[in-house]
Protein backbone atom coordinates (compact mmCIF):
# COMPACT_ATOMS: atom_id res chain seq x y z
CA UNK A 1 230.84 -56.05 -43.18
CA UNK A 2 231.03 -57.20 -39.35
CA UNK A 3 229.90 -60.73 -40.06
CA UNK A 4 232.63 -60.40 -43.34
CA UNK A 5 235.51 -59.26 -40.36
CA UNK A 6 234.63 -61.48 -38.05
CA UNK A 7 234.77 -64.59 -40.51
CA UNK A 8 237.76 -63.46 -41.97
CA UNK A 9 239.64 -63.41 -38.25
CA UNK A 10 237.99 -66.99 -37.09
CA UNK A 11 239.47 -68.59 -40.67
CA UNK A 12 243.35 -66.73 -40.60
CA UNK A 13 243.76 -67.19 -36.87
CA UNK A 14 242.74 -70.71 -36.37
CA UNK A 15 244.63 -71.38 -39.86
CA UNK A 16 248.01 -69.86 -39.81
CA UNK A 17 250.65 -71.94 -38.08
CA UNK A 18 254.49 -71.98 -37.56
CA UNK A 19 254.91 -75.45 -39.21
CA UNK A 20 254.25 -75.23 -42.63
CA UNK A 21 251.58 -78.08 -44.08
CA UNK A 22 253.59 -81.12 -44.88
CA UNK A 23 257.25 -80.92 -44.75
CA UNK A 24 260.11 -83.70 -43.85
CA UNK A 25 263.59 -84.82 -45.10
CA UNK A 26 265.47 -87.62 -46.06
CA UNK A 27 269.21 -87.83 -45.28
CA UNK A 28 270.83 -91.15 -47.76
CA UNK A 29 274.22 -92.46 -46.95
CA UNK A 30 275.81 -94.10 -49.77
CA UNK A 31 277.97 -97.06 -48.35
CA UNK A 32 279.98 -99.77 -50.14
CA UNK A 33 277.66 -102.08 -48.50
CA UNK A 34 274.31 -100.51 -47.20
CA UNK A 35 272.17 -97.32 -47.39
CA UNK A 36 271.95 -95.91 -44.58
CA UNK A 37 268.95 -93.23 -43.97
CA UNK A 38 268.25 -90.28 -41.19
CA UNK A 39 264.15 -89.79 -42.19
CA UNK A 40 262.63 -86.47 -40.51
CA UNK A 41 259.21 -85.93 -39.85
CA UNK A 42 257.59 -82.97 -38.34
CA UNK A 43 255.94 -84.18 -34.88
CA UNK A 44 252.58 -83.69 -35.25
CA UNK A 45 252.03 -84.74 -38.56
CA UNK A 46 252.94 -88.69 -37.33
CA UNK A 47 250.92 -87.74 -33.94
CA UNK A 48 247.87 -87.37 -36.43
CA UNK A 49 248.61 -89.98 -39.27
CA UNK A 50 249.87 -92.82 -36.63
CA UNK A 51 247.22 -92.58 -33.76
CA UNK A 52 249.76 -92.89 -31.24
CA UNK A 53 248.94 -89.38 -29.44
CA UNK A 54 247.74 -90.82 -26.14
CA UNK A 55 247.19 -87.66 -24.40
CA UNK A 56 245.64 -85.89 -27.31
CA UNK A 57 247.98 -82.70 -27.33
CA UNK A 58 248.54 -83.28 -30.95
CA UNK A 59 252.46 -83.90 -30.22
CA UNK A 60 254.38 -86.84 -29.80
CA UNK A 61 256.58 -87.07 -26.73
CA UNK A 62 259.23 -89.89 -25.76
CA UNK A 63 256.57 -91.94 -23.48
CA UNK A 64 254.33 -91.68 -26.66
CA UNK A 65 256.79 -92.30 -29.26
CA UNK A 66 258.02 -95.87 -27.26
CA UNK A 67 255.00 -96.84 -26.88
CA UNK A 68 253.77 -96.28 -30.34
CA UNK A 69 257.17 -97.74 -31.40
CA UNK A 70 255.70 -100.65 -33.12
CA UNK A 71 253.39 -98.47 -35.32
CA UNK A 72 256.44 -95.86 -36.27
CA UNK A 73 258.05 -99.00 -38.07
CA UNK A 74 255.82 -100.20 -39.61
CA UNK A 75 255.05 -96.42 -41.24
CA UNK A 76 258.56 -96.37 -42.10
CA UNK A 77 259.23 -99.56 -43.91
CA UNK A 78 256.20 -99.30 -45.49
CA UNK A 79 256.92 -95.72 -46.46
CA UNK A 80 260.84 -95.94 -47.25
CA UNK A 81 261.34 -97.98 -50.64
CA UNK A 82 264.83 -98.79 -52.36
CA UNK A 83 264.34 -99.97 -55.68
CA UNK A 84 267.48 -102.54 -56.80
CA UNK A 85 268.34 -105.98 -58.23
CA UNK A 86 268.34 -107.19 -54.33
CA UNK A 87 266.39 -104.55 -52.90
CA UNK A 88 265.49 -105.40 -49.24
CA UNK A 89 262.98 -103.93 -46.77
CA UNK A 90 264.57 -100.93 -44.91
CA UNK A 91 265.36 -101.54 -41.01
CA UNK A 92 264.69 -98.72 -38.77
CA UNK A 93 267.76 -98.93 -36.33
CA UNK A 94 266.67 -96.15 -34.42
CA UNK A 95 264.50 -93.11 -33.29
CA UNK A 96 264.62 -90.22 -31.12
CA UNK A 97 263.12 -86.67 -30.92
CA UNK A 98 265.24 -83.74 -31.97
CA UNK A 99 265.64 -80.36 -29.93
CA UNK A 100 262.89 -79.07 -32.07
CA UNK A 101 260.35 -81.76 -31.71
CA UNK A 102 260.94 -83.32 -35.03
CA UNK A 103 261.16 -87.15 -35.06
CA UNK A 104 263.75 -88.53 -36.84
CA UNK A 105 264.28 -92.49 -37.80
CA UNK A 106 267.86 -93.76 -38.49
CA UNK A 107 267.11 -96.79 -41.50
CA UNK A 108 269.44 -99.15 -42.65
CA UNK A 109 269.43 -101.45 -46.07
CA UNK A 110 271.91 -103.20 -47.72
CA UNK A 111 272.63 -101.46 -50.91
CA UNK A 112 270.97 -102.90 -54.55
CA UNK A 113 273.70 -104.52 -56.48
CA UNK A 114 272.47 -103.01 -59.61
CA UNK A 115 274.26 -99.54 -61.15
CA UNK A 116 271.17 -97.57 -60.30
CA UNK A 117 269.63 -96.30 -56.54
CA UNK A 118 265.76 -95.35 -56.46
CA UNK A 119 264.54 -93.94 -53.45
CA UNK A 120 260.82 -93.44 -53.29
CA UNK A 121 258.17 -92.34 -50.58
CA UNK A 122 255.21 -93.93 -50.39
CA UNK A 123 253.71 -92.29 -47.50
CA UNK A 124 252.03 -89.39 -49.49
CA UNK A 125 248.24 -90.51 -48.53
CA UNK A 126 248.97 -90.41 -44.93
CA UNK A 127 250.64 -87.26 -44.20
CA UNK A 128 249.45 -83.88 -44.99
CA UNK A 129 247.91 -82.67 -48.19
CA UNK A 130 250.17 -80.93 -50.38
CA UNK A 131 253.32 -82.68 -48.20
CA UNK A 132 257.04 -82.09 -49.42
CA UNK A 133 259.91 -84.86 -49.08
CA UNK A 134 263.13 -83.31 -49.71
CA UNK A 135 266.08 -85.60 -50.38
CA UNK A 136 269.55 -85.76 -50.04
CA UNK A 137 271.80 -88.29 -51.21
CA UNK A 138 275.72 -88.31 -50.18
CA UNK A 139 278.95 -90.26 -49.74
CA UNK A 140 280.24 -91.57 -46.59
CA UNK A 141 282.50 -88.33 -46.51
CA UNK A 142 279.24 -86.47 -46.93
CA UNK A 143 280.05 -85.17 -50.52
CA UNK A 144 276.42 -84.60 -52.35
CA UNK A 145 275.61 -86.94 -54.68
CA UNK A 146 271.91 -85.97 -55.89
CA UNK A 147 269.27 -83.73 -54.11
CA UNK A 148 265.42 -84.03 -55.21
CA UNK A 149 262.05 -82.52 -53.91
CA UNK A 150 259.11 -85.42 -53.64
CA UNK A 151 255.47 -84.54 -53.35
CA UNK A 152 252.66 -86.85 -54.15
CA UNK A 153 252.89 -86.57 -58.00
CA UNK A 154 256.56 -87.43 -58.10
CA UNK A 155 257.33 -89.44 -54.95
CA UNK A 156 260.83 -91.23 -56.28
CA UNK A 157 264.22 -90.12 -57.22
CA UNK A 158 266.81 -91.69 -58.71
CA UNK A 159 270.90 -91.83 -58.39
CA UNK A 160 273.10 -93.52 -60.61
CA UNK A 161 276.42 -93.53 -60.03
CA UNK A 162 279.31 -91.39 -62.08
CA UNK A 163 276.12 -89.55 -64.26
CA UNK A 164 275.73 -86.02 -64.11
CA UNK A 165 272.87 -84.79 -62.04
CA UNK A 166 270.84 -81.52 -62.64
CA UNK A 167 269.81 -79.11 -60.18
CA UNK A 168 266.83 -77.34 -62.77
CA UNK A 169 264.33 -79.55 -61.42
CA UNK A 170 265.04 -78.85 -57.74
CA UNK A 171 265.23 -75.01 -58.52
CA UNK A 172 261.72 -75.58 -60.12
CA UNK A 173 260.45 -76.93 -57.01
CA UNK A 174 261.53 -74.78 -54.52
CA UNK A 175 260.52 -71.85 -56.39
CA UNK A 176 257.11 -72.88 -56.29
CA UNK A 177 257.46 -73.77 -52.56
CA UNK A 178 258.49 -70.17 -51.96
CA UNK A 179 255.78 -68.86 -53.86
CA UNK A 180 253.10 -71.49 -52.36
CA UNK A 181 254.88 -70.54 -48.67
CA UNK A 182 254.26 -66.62 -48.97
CA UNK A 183 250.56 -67.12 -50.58
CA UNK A 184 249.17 -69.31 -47.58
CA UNK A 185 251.48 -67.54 -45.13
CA UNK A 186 248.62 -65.44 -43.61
CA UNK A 187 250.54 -63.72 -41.02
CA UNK A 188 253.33 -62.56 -43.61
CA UNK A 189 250.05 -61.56 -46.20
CA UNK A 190 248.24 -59.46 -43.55
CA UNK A 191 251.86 -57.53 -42.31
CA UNK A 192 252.38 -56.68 -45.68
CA UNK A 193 248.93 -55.28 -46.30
CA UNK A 194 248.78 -53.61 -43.08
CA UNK A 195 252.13 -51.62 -44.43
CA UNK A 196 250.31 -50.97 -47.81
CA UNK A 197 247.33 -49.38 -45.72
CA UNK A 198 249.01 -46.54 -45.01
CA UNK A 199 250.64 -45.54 -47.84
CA UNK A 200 249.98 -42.53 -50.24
CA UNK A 201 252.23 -43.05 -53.12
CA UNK A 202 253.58 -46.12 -55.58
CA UNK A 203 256.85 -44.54 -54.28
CA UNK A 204 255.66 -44.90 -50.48
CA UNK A 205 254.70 -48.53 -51.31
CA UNK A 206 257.89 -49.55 -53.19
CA UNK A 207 260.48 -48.16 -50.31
CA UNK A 208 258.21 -50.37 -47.82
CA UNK A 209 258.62 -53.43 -49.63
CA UNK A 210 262.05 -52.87 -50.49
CA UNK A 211 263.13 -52.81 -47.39
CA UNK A 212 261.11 -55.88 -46.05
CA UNK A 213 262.61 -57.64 -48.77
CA UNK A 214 266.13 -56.76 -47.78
CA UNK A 215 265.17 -57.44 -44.05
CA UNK A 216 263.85 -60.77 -44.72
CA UNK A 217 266.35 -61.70 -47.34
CA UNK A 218 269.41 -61.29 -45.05
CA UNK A 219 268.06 -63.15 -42.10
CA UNK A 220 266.53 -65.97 -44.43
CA UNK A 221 270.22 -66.53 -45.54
CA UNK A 222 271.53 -66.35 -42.56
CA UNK A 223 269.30 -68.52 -40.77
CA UNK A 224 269.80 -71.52 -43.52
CA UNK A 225 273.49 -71.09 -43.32
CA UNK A 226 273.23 -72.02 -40.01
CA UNK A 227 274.91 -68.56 -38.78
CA UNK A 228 271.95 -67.40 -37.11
CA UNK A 229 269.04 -70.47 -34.91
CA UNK A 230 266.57 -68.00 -32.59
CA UNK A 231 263.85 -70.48 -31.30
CA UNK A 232 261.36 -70.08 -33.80
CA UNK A 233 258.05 -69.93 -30.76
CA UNK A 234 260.05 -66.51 -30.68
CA UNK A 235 260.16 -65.80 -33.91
CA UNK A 236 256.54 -66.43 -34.93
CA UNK A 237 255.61 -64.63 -31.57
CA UNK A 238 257.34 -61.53 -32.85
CA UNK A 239 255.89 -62.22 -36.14
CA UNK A 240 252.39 -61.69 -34.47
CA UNK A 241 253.33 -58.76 -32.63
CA UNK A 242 254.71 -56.95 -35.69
CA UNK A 243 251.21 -58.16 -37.26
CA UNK A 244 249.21 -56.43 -34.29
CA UNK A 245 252.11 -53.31 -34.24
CA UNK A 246 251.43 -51.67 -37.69
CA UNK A 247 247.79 -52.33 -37.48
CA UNK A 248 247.74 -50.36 -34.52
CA UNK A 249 250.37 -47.86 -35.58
CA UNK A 250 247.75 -47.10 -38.72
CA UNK A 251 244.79 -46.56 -36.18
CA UNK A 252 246.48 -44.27 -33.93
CA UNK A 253 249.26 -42.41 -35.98
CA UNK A 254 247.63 -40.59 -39.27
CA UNK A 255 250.96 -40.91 -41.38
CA UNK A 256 253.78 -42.73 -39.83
CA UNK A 257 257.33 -41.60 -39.62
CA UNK A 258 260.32 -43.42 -40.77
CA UNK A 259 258.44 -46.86 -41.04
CA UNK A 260 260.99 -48.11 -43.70
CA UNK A 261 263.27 -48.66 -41.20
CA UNK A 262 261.00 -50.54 -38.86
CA UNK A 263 260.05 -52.55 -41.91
CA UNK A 264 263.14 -53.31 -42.33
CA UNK A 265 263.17 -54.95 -38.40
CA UNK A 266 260.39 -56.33 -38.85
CA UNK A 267 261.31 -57.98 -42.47
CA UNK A 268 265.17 -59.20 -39.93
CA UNK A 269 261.98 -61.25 -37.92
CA UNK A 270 260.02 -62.42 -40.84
CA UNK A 271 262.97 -63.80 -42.76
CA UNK A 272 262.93 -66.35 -39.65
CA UNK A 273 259.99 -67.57 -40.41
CA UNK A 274 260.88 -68.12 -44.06
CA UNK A 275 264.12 -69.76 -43.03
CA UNK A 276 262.22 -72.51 -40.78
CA UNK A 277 260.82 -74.28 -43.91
CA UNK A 278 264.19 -74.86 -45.35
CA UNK A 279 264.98 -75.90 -41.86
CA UNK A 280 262.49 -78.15 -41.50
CA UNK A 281 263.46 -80.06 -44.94
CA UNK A 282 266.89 -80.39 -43.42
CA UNK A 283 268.60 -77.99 -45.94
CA UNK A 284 271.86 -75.97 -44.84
CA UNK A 285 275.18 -75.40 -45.68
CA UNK A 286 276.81 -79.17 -45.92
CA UNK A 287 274.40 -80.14 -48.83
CA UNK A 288 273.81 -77.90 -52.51
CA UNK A 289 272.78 -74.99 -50.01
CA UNK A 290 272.45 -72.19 -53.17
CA UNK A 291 269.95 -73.70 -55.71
CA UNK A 292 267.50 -74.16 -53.24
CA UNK A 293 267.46 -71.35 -50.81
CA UNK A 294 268.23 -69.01 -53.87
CA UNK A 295 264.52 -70.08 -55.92
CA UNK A 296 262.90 -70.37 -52.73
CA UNK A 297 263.84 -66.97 -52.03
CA UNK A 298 262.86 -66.07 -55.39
CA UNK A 299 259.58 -67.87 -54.99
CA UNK A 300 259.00 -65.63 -51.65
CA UNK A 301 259.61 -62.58 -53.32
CA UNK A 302 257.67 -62.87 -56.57
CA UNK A 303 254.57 -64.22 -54.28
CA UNK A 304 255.10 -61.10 -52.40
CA UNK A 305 255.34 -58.80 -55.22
CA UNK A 306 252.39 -60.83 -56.72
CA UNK A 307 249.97 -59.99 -53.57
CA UNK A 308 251.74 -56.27 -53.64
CA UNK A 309 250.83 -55.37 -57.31
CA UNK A 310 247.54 -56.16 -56.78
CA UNK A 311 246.81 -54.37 -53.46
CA UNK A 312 248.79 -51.15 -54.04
CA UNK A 313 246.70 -49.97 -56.85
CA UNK A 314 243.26 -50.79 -55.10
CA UNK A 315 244.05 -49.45 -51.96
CA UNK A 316 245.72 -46.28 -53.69
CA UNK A 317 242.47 -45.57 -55.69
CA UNK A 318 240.58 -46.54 -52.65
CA UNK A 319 241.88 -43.98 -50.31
CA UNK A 320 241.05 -41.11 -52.89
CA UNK A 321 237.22 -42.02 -51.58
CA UNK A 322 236.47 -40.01 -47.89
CA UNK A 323 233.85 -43.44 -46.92
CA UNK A 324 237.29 -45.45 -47.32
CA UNK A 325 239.52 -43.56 -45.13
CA UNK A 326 236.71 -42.73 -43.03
CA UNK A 327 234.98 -46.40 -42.12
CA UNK A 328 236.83 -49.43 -44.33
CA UNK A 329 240.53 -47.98 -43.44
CA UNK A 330 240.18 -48.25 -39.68
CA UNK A 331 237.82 -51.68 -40.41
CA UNK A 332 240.57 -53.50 -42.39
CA UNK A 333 243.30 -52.35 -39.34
CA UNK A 334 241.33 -52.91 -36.71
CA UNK A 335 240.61 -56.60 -38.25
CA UNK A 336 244.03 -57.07 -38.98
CA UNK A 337 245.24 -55.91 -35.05
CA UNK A 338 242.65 -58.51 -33.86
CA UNK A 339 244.32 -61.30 -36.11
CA UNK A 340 247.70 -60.08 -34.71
CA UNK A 341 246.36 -60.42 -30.80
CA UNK A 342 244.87 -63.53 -31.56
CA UNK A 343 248.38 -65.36 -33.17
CA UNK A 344 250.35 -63.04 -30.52
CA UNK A 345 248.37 -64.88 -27.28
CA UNK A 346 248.13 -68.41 -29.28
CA UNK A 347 251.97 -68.24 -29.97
CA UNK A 348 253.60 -66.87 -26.93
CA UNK A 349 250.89 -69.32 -24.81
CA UNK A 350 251.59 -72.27 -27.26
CA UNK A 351 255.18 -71.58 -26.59
């Protein structure tokens, strides 16, 4: 059971990270005359597909990113492909680090004669497994024009002018990204099941997760509406400490009082870190804002509910056993508190 434990904290600490796996954006500009592209890439997913990190620090910096200029363009054109009667290798006009570390490449192409745009990204085998492109194509007034989701499988999207677009596929996709975001989301699994500990009822268990899943939902709207930007090292810090908090709370305190409402704080935190992935594919208010950030909240929650419907009963039956609330009950919080130190000291450290 120790050796189980102590596996179990080595693999969830070392794993769980602010920056989801895999995630950029693709801004298009639809000109009379040229396409031109803002491309964001999370930082340290060129540091480790280019080779340019000279100091090793996994992170890209502006003395790296100059230096390494040469091999950033050559990613790029090679990655960026638009698909016309007169297509024409994309020119990267630009680059530059963001405020949060992103790096993002200004591209410019004259625009295919022919009716019909394709934008596709073939830089799938050299960034993260299981990476995410989302896309955005708009006027020169910034009026949407088509928005897709890329991965690996489907790495192209297409925009022809004055036909009707549909948003079902895009729904589709970030559904699955909520769901996929909440299942390897290890920090947001073990604060849940550190709540569920505790509990003595189905009733119990639902209030909890009701009111984490109001908590999160309001901030996770807020956040990708733009209304609300705390500096995420902060938010996944607090994440951790809420982690490390209820684990605690569960040793010490035999049945806690009022924790629905600091659920519900915690859940304000959370929803955050939820947010950040929409962030990080460049999604907010100036671009289809509600198809997306409604399924991936949907995603989120039925992920949740998922893990939830499976633990609640267990640990419910469980706790009828004395050897359960008597040796695995402290075991499982005490593991969990040490997962919670660990992220808390990598996080507020990293930060």
């Amino acid at each position: 059971m120790f050796r189980l434990a102590t596996l179990f904290v080595l693999l969830t600490a070392t794993t769980a990270r602010a920056h989801d796996p895999g995630l950029s954006s693709s801004r298009l500009e639809v000109r009379s005359d040229a396409i031109v592209a803002a491309l964001c890439f999370n930082n340290s997913d060129l540091a480790a597909s280019l080779g340019i990190d000279l100091d090793g620090d996994g992170a890209l910096d502006e003395r790296e990113l100059r230096a390494g200029r040469d091999a950033v363009v050559e990613f790029a054109t090679r990655a960026v492909r638009l698909t016309g009667s007169d297509a024409e290798t994309p020119i990267v006009t630009s680059m530059q680090l963001a405020e949060n570390d992103d790096v993002v490449l200004a591209i410019r192409a004259a625009r295919p004669s022919g009716e019909s745009l394709r934008y596709s990204l073939d830089a799938f085998d050299d960034l993260p497994r299981g990476h995410r492109h989302y896309v955005a194509v708009v006027r020169p007034d910034g009026a949407p024009l088509r928005n897709a989701l890329l991965r690996a499988a489907r790495n192209a999207t297409e925009y022809t002018p004055g036909a009707r677009t549909s948003s079902g596929g895009v729904v589709v996709e970030f559904f699955v990204l909520g769901v996929e975001h909440i299942l390897i989301g290890f920090d947001h699994i073990l604060f849940l099941l550190a709540l569920l500990f505790g509990v003595q009822s189905l009733g119990a268990a639902a209030k909890l997760i009701t009111a984490f899943t109001v908590g999160h939902s309001i901030t996770l709207i807020a956040a990708t509406l733009g209304w609300l930007a705390p500096p995420i090292a902060i938010v996944e810090s607090i994440i951790a400490l809420s982690v490390l908090f209820v684990a605690v709370e569960n040793l010490v305190v035999k049945q806690p009082q009022h924790r629905w409402k600091l659920t519900l704080v915690f859940g304000l935190v959370h929803g955050f870190g939820f947010a950040s992935v929409l962030r990080e594919l460049g999604i907010d208010s100036q671009f289809g804002i509600a198809p997306p950030l409604v399924s991936f909240n949907v995603g989120v929650e039925v992920g949740q509910l998922a893990i939830a419907a499976c633990a609640t009963p267990l640990l419910l039956r469980a706790s009828r056993a004395a050897w359960f609330s008597r040796y695995c009950r402290p075991g499982l919080n005490a593991t969990v508190a040490v997962c919670g130190a660990i992220w808390l000291v990598q996080r507020t450290l990293g930060s």
